[in-house]
C-alpha atoms as a PDB file:
ATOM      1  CA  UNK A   1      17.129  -4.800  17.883  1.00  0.00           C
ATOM      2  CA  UNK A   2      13.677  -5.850  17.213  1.00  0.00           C
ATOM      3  CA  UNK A   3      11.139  -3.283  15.261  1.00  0.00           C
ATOM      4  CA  UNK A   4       9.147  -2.532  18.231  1.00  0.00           C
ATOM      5  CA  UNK A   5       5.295  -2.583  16.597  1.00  0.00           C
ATOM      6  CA  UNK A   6       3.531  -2.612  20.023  1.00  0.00           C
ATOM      7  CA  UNK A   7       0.609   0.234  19.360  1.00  0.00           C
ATOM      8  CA  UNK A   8       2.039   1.484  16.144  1.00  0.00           C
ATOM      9  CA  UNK A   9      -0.974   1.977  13.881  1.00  0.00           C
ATOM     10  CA  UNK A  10      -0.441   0.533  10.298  1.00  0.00           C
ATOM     11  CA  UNK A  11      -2.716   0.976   7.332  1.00  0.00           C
ATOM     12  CA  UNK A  12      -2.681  -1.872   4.592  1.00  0.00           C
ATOM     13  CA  UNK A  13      -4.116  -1.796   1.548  1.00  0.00           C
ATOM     14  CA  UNK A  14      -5.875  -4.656  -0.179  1.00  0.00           C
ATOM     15  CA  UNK A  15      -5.870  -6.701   3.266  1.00  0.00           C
ATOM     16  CA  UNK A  16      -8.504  -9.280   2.689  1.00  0.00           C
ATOM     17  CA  UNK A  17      -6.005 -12.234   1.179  1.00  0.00           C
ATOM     18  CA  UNK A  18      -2.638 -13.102  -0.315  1.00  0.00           C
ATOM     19  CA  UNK A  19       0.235 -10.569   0.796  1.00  0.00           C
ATOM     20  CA  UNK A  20      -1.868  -7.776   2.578  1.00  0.00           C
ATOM     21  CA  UNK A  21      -3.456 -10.402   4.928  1.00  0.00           C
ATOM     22  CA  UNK A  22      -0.443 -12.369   5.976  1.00  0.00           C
ATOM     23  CA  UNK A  23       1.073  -8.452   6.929  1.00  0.00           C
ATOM     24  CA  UNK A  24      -2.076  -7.833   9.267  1.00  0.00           C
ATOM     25  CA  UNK A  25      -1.909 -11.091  10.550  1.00  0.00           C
ATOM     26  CA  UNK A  26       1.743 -10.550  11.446  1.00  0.00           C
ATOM     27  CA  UNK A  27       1.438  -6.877  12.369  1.00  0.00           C
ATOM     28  CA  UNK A  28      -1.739  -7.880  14.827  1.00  0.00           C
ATOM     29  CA  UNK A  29       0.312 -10.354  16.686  1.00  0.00           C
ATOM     30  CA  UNK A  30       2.934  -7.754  16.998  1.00  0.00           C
ATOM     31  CA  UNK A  31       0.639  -5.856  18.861  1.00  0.00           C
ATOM     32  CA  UNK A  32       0.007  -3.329  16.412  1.00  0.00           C
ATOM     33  CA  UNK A  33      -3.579  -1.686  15.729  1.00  0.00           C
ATOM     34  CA  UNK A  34      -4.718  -2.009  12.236  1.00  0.00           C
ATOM     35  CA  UNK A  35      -6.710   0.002   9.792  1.00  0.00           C
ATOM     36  CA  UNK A  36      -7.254  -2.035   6.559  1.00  0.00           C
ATOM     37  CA  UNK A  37      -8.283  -1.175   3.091  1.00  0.00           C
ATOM     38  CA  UNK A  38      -9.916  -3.625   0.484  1.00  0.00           C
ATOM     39  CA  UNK A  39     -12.527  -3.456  -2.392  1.00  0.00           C
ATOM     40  CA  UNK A  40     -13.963  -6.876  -0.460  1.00  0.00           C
ATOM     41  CA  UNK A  41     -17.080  -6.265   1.399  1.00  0.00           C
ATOM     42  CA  UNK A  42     -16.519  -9.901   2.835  1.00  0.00           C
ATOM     43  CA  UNK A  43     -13.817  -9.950   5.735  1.00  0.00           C
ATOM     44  CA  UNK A  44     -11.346 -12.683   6.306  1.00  0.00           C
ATOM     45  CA  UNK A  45     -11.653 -15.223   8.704  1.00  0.00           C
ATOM     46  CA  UNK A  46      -8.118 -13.906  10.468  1.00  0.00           C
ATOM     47  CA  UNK A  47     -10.078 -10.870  11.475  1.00  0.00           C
ATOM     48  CA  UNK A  48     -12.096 -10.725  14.823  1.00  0.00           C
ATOM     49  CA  UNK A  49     -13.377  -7.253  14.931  1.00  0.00           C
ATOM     50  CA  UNK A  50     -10.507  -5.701  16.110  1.00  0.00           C
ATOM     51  CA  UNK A  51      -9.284  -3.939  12.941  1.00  0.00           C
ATOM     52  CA  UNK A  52     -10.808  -0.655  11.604  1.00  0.00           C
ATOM     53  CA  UNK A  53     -12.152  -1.414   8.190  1.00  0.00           C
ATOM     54  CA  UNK A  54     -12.572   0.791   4.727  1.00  0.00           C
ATOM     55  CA  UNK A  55     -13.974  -0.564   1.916  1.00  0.00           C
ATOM     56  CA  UNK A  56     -14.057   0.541  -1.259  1.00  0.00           C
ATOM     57  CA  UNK A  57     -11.603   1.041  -4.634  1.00  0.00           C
ATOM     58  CA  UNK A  58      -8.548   2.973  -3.833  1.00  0.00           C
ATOM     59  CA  UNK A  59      -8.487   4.540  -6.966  1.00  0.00           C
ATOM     60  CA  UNK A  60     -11.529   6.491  -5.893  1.00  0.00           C
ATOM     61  CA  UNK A  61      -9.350   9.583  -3.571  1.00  0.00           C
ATOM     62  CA  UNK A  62     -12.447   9.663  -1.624  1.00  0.00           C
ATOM     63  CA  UNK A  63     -11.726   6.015  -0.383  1.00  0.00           C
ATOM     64  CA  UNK A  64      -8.393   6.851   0.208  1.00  0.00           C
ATOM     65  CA  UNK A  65      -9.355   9.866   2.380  1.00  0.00           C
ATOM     66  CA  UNK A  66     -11.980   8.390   4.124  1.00  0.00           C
ATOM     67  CA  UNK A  67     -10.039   5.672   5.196  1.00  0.00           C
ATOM     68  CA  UNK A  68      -6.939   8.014   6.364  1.00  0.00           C
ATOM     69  CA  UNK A  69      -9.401  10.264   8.399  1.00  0.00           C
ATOM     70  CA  UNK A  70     -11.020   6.939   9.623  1.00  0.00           C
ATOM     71  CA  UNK A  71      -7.527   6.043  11.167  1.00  0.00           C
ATOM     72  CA  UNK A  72      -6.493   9.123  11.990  1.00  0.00           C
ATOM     73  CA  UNK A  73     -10.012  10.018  14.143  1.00  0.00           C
ATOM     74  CA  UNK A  74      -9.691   6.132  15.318  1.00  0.00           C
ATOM     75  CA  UNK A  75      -6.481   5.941  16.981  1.00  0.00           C
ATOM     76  CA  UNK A  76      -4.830   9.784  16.368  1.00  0.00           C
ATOM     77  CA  UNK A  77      -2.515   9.031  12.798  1.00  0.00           C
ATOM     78  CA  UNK A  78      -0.625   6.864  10.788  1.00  0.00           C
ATOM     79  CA  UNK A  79       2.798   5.220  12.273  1.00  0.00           C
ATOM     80  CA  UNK A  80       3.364   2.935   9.240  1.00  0.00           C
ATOM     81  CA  UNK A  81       1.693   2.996   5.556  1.00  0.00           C
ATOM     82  CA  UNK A  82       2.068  -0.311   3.539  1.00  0.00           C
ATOM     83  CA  UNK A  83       0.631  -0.087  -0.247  1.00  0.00           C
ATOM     84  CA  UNK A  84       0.150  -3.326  -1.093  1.00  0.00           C
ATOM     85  CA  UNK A  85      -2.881  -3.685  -3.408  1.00  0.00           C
ATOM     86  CA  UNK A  86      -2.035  -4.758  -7.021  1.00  0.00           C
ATOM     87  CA  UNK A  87      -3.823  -5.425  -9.838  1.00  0.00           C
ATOM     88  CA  UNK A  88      -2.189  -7.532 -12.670  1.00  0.00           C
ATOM     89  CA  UNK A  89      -2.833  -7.601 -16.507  1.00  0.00           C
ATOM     90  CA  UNK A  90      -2.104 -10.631 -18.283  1.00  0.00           C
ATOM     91  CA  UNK A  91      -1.604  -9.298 -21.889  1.00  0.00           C
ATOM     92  CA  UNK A  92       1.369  -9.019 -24.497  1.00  0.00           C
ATOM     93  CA  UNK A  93       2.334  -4.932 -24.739  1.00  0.00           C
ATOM     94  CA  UNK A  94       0.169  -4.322 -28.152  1.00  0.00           C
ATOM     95  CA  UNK A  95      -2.680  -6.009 -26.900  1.00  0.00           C
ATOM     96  CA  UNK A  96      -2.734  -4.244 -23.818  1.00  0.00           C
ATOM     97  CA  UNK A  97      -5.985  -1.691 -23.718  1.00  0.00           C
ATOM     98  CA  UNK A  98      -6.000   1.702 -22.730  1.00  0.00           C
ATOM     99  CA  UNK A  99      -8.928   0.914 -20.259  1.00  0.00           C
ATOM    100  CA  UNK A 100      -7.095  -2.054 -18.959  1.00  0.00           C
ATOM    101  CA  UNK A 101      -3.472  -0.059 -18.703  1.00  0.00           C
ATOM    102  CA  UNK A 102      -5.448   3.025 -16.851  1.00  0.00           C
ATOM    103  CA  UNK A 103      -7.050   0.745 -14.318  1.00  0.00           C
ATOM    104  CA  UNK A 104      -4.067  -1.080 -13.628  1.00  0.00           C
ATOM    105  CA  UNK A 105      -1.471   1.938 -13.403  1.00  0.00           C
ATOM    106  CA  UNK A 106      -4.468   3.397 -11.078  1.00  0.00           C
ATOM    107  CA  UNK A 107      -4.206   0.652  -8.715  1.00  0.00           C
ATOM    108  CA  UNK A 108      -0.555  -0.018  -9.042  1.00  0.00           C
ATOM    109  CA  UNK A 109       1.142   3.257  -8.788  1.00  0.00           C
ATOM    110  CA  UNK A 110      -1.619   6.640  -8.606  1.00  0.00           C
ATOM    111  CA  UNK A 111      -3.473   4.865  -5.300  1.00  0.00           C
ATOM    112  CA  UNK A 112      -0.060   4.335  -3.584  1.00  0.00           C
ATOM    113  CA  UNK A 113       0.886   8.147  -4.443  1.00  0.00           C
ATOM    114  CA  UNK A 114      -2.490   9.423  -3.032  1.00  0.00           C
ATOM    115  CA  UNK A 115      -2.253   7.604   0.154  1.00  0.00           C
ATOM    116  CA  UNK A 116       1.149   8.833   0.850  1.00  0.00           C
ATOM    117  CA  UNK A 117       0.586  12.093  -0.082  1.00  0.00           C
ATOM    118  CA  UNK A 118      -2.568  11.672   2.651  1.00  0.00           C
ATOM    119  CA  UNK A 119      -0.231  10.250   5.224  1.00  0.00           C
ATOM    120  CA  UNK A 120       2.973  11.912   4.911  1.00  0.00           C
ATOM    121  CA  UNK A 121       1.625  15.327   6.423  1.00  0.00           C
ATOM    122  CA  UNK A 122       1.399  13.920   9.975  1.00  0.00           C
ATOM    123  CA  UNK A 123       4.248  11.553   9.510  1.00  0.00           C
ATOM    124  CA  UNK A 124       6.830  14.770   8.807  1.00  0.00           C
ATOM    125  CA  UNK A 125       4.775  16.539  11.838  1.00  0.00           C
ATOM    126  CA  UNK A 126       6.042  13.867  14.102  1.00  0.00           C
ATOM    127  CA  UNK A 127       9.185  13.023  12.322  1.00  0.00           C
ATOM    128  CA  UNK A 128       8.708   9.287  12.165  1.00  0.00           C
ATOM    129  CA  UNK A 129       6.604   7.152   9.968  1.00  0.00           C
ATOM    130  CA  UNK A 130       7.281   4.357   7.161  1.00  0.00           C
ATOM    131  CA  UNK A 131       6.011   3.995   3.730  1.00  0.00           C
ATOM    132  CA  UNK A 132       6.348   0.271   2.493  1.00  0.00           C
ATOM    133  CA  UNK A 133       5.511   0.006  -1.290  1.00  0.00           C
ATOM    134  CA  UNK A 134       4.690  -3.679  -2.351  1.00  0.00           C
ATOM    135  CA  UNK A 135       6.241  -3.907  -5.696  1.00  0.00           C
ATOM    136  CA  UNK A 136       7.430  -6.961  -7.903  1.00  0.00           C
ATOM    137  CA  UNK A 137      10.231  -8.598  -9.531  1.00  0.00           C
ATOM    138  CA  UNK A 138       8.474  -7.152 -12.422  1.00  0.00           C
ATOM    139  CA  UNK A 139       9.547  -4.173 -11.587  1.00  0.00           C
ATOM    140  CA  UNK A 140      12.982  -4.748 -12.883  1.00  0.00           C
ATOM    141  CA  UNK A 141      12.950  -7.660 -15.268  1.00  0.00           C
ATOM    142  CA  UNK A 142       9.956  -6.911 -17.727  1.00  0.00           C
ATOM    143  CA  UNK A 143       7.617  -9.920 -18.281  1.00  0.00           C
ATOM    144  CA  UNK A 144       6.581  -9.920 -22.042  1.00  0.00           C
ATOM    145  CA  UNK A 145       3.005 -11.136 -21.419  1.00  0.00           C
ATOM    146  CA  UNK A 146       2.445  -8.341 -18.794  1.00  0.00           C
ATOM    147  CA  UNK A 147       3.522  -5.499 -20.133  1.00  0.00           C
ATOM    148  CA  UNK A 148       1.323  -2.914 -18.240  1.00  0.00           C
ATOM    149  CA  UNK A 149       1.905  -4.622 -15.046  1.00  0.00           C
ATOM    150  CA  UNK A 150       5.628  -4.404 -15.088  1.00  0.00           C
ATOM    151  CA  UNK A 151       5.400  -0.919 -16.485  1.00  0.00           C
ATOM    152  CA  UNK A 152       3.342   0.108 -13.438  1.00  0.00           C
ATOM    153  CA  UNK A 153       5.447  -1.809 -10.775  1.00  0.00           C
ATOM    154  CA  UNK A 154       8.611  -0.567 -12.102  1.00  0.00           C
ATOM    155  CA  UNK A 155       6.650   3.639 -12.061  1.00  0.00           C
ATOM    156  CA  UNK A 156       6.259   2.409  -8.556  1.00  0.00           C
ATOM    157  CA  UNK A 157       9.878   1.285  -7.825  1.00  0.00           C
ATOM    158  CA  UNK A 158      10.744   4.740  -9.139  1.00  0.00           C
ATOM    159  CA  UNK A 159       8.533   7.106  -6.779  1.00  0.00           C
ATOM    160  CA  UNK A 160       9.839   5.024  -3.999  1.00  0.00           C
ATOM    161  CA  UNK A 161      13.250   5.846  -4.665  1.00  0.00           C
ATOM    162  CA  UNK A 162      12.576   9.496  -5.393  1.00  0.00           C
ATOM    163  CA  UNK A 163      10.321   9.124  -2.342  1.00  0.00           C
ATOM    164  CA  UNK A 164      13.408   7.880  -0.275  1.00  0.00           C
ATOM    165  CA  UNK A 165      15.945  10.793  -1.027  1.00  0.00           C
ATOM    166  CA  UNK A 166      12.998  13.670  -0.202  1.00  0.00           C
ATOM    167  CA  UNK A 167      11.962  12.607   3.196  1.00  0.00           C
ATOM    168  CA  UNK A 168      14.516  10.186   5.053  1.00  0.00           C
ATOM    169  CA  UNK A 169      15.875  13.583   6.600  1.00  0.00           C
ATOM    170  CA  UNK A 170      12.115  14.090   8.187  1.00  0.00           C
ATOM    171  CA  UNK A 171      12.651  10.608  10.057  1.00  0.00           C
ATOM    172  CA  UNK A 172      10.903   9.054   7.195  1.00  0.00           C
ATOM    173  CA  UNK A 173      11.507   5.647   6.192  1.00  0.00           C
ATOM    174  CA  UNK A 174      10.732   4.211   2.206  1.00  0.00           C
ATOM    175  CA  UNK A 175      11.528   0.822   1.232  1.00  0.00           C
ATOM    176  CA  UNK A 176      10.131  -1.450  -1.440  1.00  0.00           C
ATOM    177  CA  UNK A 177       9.649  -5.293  -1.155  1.00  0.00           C
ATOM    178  CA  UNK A 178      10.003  -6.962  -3.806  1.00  0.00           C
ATOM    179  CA  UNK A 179       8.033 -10.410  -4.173  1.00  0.00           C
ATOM    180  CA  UNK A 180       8.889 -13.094  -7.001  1.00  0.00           C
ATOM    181  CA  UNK A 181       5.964 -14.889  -8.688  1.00  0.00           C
END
């Protein structure tokens, strides 16, 4: 049976291009109603006006709970929650910075655990809601001239499966995708 989307509201984070646009591209023909997140003031030509727009760094909580009031105000709460915004860093492990590593594990893993801490309230209230975690293959094979990267992608892959066993009994469903480069 096909995932019926008609109406479901989905929030995506770093929307603009690459992975998070082609899901709100796909999601909008589905029929679903979008609230998007990027740091882009610019928004992409697939966009007509019909999504609900936050912009701003989701490292900053105050983004992140702007943007989940936004949608929840907007079109009454979150059906589906897809953390897709990713930062890379291209360095080997002891060339890797602290300010670099921060920034990236801030994008990678502590924005995705914010906005599903945000969103899961109303999603256990209902019983029904997903949480879709982009991840990476370097999340399981480590890449040795990305260290921090793969570290933060594979954090990820872990609070998704400890995310998994806590709230699939609340109608709650937790996956990972997991792109190759």
């Amino acid at each position: 049976m096909p995932l019926r989307l008609k109406d479901k509201v989905v929030l995506i984070t770093g929307a603009r291009e690459g992975i998070g646009a082609a899901c709100a591209q796909e999601f909008r023909l589905r029929g679903a109603r979008l609230s998007l997140i990027d740091v882009s003031r610019e928004k992409p030509d697939y966009d007509d006006g019909g999504a609900l727009w936050t912009v701003g760094d989701i490292t900053d909580e105050g983004v992140c709970r702007k943007a989940v009031a936004a949608t929840t105000a907007e079109y009454g709460g979150i059906d589906i929650l897809i953390n897709n915004a990713g930062v890379g860093l291209y360095a080997a492990p002891s060339e890797s910075s602290s300010p670099s590593a921060v920034r990236v594990f801030g994008v990678n893993l502590w924005a995705p655990v914010t906005l599903t801490c945000l969103v899961l309230p109303q999603m256990r209230e209902r019983r029904s809601g997903a949480v879709i975690n982009i991840e990476s293959i370097g999340s399981w094979v480590s890449l040795p001239w990305s260290a921090m990267y793969c570290a933060s992608k594979h954090a990820l892959h872990a609070y998704t499966r400890s995310l998994h066993h806590e709230v699939h009994e609340d109608g709650i469903h937790v996956m990972s995708v997991v792109p190759g480069s």
